[in-house]
N, C-alpha and C. Protein backbone atom coordinates (compact mmCIF):
# COMPACT_ATOMS: atom_id res chain seq x y z
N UNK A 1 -98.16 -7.53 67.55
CA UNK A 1 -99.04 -7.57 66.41
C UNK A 1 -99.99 -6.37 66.48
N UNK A 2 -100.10 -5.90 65.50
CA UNK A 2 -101.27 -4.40 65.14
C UNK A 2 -102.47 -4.66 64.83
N UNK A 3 -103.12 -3.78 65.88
CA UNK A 3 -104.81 -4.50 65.45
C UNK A 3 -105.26 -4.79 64.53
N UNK A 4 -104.94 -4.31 62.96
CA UNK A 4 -105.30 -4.54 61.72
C UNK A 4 -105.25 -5.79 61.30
N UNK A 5 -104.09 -6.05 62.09
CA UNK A 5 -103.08 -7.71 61.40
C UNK A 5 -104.38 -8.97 62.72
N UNK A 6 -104.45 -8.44 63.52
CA UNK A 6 -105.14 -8.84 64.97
C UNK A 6 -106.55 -9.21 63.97
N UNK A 7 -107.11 -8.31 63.66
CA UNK A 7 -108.53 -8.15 63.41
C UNK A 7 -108.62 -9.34 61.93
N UNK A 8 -107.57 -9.40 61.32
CA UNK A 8 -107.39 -10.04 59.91
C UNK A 8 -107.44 -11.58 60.18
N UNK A 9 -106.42 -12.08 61.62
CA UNK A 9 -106.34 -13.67 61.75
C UNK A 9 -107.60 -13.46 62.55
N UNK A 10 -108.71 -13.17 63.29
CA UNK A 10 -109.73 -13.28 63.88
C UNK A 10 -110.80 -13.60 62.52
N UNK A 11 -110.48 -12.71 61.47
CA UNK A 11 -111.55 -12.90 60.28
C UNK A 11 -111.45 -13.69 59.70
N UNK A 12 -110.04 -14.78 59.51
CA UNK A 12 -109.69 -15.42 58.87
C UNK A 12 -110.20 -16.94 60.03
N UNK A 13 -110.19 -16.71 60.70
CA UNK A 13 -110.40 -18.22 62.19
C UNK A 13 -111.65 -18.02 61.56
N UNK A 14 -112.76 -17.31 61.87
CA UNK A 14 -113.95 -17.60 61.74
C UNK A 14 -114.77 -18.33 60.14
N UNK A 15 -113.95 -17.32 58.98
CA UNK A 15 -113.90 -18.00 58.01
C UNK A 15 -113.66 -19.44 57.67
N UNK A 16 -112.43 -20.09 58.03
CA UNK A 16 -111.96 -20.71 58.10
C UNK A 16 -112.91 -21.97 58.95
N UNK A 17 -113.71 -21.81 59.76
CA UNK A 17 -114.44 -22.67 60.57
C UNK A 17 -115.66 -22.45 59.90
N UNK A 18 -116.44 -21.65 59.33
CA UNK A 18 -117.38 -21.46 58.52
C UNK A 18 -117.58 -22.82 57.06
N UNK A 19 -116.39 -22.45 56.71
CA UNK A 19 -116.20 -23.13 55.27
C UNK A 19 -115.39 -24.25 55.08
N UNK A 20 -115.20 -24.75 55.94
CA UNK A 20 -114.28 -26.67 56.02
C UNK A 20 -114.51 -27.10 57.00
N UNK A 21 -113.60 -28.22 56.56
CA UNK A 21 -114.12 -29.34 57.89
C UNK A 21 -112.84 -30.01 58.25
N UNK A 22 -112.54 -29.98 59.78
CA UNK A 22 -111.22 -29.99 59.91
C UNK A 22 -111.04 -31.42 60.65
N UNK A 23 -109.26 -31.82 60.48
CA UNK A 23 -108.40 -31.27 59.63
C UNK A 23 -108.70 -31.06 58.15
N UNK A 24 -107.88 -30.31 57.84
CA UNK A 24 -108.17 -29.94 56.15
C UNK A 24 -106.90 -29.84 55.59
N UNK A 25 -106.74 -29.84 54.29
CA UNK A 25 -105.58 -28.89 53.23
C UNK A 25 -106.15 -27.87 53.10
N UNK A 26 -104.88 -27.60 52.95
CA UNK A 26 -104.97 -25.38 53.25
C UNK A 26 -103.75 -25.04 52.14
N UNK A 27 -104.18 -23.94 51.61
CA UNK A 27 -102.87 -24.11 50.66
C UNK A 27 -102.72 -22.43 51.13
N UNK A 28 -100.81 -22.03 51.79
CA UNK A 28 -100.69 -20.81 51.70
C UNK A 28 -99.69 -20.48 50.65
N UNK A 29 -99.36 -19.30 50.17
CA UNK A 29 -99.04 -18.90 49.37
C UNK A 29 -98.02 -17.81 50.00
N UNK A 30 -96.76 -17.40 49.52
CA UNK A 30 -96.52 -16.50 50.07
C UNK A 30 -95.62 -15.93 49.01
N UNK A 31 -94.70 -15.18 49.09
CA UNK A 31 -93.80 -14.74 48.45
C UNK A 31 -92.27 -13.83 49.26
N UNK A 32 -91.21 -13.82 49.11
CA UNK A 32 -89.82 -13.84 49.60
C UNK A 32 -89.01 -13.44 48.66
N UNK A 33 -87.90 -12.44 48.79
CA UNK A 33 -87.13 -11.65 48.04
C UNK A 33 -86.10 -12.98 47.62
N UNK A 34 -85.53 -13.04 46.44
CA UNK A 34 -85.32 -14.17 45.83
C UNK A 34 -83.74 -14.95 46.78
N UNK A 35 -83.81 -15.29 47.61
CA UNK A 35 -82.53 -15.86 48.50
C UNK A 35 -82.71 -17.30 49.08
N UNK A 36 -81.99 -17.65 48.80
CA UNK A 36 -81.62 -19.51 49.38
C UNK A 36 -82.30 -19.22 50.88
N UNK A 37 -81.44 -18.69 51.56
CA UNK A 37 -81.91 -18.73 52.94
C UNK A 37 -83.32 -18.64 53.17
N UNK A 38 -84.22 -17.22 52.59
CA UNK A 38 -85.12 -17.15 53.13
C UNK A 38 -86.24 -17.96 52.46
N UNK A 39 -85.87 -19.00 51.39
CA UNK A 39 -86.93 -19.77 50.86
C UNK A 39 -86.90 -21.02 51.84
N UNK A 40 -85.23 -21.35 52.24
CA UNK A 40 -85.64 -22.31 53.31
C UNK A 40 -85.81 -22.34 54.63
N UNK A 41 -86.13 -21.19 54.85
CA UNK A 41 -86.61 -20.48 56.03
C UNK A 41 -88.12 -20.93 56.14
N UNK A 42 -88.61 -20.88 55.31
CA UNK A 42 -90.20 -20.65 54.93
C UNK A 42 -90.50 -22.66 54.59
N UNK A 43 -89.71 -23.19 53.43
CA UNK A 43 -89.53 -24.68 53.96
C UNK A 43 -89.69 -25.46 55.40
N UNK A 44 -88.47 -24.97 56.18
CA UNK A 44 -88.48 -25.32 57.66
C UNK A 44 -89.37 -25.19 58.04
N UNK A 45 -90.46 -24.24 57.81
CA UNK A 45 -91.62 -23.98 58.96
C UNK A 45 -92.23 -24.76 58.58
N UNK A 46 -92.59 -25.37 57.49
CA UNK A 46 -93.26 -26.66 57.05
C UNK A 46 -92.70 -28.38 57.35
N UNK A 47 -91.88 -28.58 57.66
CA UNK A 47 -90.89 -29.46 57.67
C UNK A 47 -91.79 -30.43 58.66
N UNK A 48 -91.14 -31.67 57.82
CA UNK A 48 -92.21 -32.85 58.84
C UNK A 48 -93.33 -32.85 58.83
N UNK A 49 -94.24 -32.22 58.14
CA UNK A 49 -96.16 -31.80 57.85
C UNK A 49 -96.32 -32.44 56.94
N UNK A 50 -95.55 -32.71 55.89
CA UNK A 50 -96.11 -33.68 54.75
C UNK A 50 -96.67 -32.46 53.55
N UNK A 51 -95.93 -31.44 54.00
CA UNK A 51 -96.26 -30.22 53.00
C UNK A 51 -95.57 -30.67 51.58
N UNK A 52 -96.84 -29.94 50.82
CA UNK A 52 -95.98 -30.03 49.00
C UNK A 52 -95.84 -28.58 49.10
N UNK A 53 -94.93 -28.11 48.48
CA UNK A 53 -94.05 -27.38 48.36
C UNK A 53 -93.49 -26.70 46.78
N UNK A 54 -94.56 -26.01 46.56
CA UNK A 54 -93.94 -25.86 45.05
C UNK A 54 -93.28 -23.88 44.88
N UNK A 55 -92.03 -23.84 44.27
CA UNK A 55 -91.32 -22.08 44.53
C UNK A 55 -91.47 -22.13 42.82
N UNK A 56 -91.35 -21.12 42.64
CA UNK A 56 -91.37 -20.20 40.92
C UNK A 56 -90.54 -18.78 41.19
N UNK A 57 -89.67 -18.55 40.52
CA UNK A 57 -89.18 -17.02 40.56
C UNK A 57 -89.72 -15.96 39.80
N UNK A 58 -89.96 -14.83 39.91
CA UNK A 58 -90.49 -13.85 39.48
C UNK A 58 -89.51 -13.77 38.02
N UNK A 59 -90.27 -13.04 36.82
CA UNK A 59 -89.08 -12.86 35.43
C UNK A 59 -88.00 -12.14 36.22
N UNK A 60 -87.78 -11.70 36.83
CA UNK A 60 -86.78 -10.78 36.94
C UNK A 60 -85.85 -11.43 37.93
N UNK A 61 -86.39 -12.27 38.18
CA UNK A 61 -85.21 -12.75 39.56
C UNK A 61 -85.79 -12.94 40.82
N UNK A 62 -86.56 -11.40 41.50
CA UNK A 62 -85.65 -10.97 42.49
C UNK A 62 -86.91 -11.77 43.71
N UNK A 63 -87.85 -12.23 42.97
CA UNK A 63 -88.62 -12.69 44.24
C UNK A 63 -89.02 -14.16 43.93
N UNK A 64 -89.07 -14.80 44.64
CA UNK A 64 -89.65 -16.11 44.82
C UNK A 64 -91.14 -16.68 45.51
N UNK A 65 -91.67 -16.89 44.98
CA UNK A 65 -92.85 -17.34 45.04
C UNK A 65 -92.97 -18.96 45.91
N UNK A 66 -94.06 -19.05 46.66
CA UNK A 66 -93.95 -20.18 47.53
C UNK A 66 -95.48 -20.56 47.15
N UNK A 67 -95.34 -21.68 47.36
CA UNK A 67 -97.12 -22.53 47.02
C UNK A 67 -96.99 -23.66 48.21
N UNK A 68 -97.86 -23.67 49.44
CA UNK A 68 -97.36 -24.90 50.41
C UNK A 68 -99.03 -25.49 50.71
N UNK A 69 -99.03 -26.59 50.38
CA UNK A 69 -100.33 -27.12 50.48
C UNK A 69 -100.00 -28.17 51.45
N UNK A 70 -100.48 -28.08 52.62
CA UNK A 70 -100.11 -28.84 53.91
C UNK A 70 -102.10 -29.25 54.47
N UNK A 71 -102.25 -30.02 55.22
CA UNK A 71 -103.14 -30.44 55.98
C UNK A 71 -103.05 -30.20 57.37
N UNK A 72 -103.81 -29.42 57.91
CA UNK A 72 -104.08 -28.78 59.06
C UNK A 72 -104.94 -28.98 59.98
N UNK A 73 -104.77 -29.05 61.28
CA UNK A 73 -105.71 -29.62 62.37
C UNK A 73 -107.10 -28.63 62.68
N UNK A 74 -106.91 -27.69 62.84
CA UNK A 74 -107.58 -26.64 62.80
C UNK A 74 -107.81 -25.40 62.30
N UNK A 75 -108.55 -24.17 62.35
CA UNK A 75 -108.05 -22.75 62.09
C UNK A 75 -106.77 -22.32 62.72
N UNK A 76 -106.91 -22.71 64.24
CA UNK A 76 -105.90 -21.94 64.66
C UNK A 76 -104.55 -22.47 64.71
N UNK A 77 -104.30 -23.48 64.12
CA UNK A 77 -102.90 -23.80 63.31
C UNK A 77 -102.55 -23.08 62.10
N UNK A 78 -103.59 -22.83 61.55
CA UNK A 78 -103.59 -22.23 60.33
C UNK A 78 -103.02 -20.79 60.58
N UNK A 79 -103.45 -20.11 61.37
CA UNK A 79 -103.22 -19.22 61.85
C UNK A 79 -101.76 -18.85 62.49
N UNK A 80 -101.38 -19.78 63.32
CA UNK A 80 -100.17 -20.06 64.30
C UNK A 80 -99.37 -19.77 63.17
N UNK A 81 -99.42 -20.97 62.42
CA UNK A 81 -98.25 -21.11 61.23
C UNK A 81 -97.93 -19.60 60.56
N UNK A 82 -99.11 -18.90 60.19
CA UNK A 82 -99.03 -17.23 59.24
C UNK A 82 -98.32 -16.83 60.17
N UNK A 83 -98.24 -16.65 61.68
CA UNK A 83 -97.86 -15.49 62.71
C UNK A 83 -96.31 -16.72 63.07
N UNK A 84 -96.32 -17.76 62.72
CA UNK A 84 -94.73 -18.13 62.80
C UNK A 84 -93.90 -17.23 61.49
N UNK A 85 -94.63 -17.72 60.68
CA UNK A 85 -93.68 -17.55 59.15
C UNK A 85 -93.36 -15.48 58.55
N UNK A 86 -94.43 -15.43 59.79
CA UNK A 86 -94.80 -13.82 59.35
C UNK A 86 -92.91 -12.93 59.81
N UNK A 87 -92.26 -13.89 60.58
CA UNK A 87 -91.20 -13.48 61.02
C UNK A 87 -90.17 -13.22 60.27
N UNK A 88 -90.15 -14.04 59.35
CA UNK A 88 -88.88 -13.83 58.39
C UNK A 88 -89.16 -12.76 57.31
N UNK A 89 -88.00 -12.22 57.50
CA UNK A 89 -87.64 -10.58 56.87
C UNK A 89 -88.20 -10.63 55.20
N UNK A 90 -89.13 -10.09 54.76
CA UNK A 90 -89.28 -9.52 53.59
C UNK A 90 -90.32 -10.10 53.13
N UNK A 91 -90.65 -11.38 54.07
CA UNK A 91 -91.92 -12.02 53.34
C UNK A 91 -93.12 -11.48 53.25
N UNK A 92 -93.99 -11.43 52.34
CA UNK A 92 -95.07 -11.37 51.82
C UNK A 92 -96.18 -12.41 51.93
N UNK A 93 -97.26 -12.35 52.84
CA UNK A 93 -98.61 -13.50 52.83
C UNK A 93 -99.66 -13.28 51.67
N UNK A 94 -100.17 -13.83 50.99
CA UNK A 94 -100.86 -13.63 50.18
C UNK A 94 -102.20 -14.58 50.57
């Protein structure tokens, strides 16, 4: 991980403990080049959490949009989860 990306989940933990009260719902958002696989790629990492789960495709096709509103124990699950999901090829965190 690159300090930029380093310095971003550190800003985001502290935020994150600042402004809720945990566990919480957390809603991430992401986005994925429009393919079966890599939407349920991004599913799986949620799987068994009791995540809602809502995808939309871009007009054009080619990207898919993710909406996952899950309940979370802490920041640094919150966190864990971005630097799990951050793995699969093409995705986008928003």
């Amino acid at each position: 991980m690159d300090k930029k990306t380093e310095e971003f989940y550190i800003r985001l933990r502290e935020e994150l403990n600042n402004t809720s009260t945990w566990p919480s719902e957390y809603l991430y958002k992401f986005i994925v080049p429009t393919d079966p696989k890599k939407v349920e790629e991004v599913e799986n990492a949620f799987d068994n959490m009791g995540a809602v789960i809502k995808t939309s495709q871009s007009k054009t096709g080619k990207y898919t949009s993710l909406s996952v509103n899950v309940t979370m124990n802490n920041p640094d699950a919150v966190v864990e989860k971005y630097i799990e999901v951050s793995n699969i090829d093409g995705i986008i965190s928003l």
